[in-house]
Protein backbone atom coordinates (compact mmCIF):
# COMPACT_ATOMS: atom_id res chain seq x y z
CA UNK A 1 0.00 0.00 0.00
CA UNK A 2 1.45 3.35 -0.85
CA UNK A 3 1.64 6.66 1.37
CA UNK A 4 -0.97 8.12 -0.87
CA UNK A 5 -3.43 5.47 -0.43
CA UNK A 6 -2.78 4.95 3.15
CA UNK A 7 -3.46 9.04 3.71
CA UNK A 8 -6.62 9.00 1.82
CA UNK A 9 -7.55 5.88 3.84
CA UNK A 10 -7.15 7.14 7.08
CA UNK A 11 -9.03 10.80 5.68
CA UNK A 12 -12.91 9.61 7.21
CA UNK A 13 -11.14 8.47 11.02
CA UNK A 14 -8.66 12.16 11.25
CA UNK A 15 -12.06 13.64 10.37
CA UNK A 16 -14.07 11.56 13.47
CA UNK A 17 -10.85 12.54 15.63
CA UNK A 18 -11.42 16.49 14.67
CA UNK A 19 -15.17 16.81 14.90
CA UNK A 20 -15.20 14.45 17.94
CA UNK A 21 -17.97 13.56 19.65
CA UNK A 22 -19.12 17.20 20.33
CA UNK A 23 -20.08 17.72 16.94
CA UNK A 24 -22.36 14.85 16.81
CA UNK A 25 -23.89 15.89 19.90
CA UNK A 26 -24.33 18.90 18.39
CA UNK A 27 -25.65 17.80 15.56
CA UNK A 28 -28.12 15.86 17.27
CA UNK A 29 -29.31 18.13 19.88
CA UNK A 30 -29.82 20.87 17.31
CA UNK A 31 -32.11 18.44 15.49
CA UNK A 32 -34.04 17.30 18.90
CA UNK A 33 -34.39 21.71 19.64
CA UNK A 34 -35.92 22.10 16.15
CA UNK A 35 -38.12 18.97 16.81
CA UNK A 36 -38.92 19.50 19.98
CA UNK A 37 -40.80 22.56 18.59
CA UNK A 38 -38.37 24.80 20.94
CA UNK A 39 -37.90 27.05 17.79
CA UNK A 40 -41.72 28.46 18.55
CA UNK A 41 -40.19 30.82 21.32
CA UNK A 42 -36.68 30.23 21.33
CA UNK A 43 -33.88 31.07 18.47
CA UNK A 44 -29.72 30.51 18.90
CA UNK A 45 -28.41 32.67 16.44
CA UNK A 46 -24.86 31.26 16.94
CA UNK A 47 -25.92 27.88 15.69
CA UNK A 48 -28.40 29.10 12.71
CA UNK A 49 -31.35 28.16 14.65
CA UNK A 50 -33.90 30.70 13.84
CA UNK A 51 -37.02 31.02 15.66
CA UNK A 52 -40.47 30.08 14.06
CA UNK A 53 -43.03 31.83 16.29
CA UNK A 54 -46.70 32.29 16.46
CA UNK A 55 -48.09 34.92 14.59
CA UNK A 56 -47.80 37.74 17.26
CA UNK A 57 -45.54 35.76 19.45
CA UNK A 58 -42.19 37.28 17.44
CA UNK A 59 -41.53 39.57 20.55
CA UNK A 60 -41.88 36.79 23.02
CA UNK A 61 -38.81 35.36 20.97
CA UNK A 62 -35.36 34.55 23.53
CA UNK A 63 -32.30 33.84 22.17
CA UNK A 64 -30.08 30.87 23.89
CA UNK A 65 -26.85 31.59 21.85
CA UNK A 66 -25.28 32.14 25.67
CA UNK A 67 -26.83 29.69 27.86
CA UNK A 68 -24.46 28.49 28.64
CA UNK A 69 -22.88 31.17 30.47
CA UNK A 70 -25.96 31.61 33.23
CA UNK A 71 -27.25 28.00 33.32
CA UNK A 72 -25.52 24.17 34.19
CA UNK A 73 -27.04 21.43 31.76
CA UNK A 74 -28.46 19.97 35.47
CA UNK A 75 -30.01 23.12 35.97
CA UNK A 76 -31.99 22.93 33.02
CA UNK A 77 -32.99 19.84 32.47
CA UNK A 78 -34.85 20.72 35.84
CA UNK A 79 -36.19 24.10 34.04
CA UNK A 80 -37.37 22.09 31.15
CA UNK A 81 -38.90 19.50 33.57
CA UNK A 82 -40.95 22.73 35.07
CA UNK A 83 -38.89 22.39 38.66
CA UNK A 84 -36.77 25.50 38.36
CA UNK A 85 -37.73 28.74 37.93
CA UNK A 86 -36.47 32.00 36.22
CA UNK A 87 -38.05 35.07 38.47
CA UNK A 88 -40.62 32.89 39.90
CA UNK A 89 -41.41 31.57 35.86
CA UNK A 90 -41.49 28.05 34.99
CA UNK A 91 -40.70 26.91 31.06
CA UNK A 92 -44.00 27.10 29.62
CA UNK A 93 -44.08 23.53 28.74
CA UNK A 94 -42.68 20.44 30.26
CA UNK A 95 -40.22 18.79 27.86
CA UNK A 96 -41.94 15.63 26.53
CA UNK A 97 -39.37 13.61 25.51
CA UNK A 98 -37.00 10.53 26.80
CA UNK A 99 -34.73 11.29 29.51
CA UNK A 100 -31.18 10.25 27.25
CA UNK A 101 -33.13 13.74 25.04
CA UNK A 102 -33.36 15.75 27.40
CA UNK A 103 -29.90 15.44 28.62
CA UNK A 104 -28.69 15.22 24.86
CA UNK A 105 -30.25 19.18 24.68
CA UNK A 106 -28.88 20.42 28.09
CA UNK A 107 -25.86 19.57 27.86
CA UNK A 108 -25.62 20.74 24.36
CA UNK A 109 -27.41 24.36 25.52
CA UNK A 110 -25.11 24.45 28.37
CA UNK A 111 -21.80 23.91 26.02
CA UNK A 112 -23.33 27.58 24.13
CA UNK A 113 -21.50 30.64 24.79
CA UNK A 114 -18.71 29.11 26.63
């Protein structure tokens, strides 16, 4: 086997080793936000996630780009779980989905703005 093909066969893993497992996460938990139907109030500009809200719900609109500078992926998985608080405000609706999803998303929205 020559250097060349060796290189180009060893391309795909150096490109697993350089995204890691953080992009996949990413990549996953941006997919569960969007499906989740967070995008109807929420938007993180720093990922491309643009909000999709109700018509006359656009100022209600909060961007997470920085999370992750405020909030520990513990802290909200409890939010989105409605047993934290924000100024006496729970999330407006308890997330729905499996346990490994929910921690997929917090940990991703905790990893933003850092």
């Amino acid at each position: 086997m020559s250097l060349r093909s060796s290189t180009m066969a060893l391309l795909p893993l150096l490109g697993m080793i350089v995204s890691g497992p953080g992009a996949a996460l990413a990549a996953d938990a941006k997919e569960l936000f969007v499906a989740s139907k967070c995008v109807t109030c929420h938007s993180i500009d720093s990922q491309g996630v643009v909000a999709q809200p109700k018509e006359g719900d656009e100022d209600e609109v909060h961007d997470l780009s920085k999370v992750g500078t405020e909030r520990t992926a513990e802290w909200i998985q409890k939010f989105l779980r409605k047993q934290e608080a924000i100024d006496g405000k729970k999330h407006k609706q308890k997330f729905r989905g499996s346990d490994a999803d929910l921690e997929t998303l917090a940990t991703w929205l905790a990893s933003l703005g850092k």
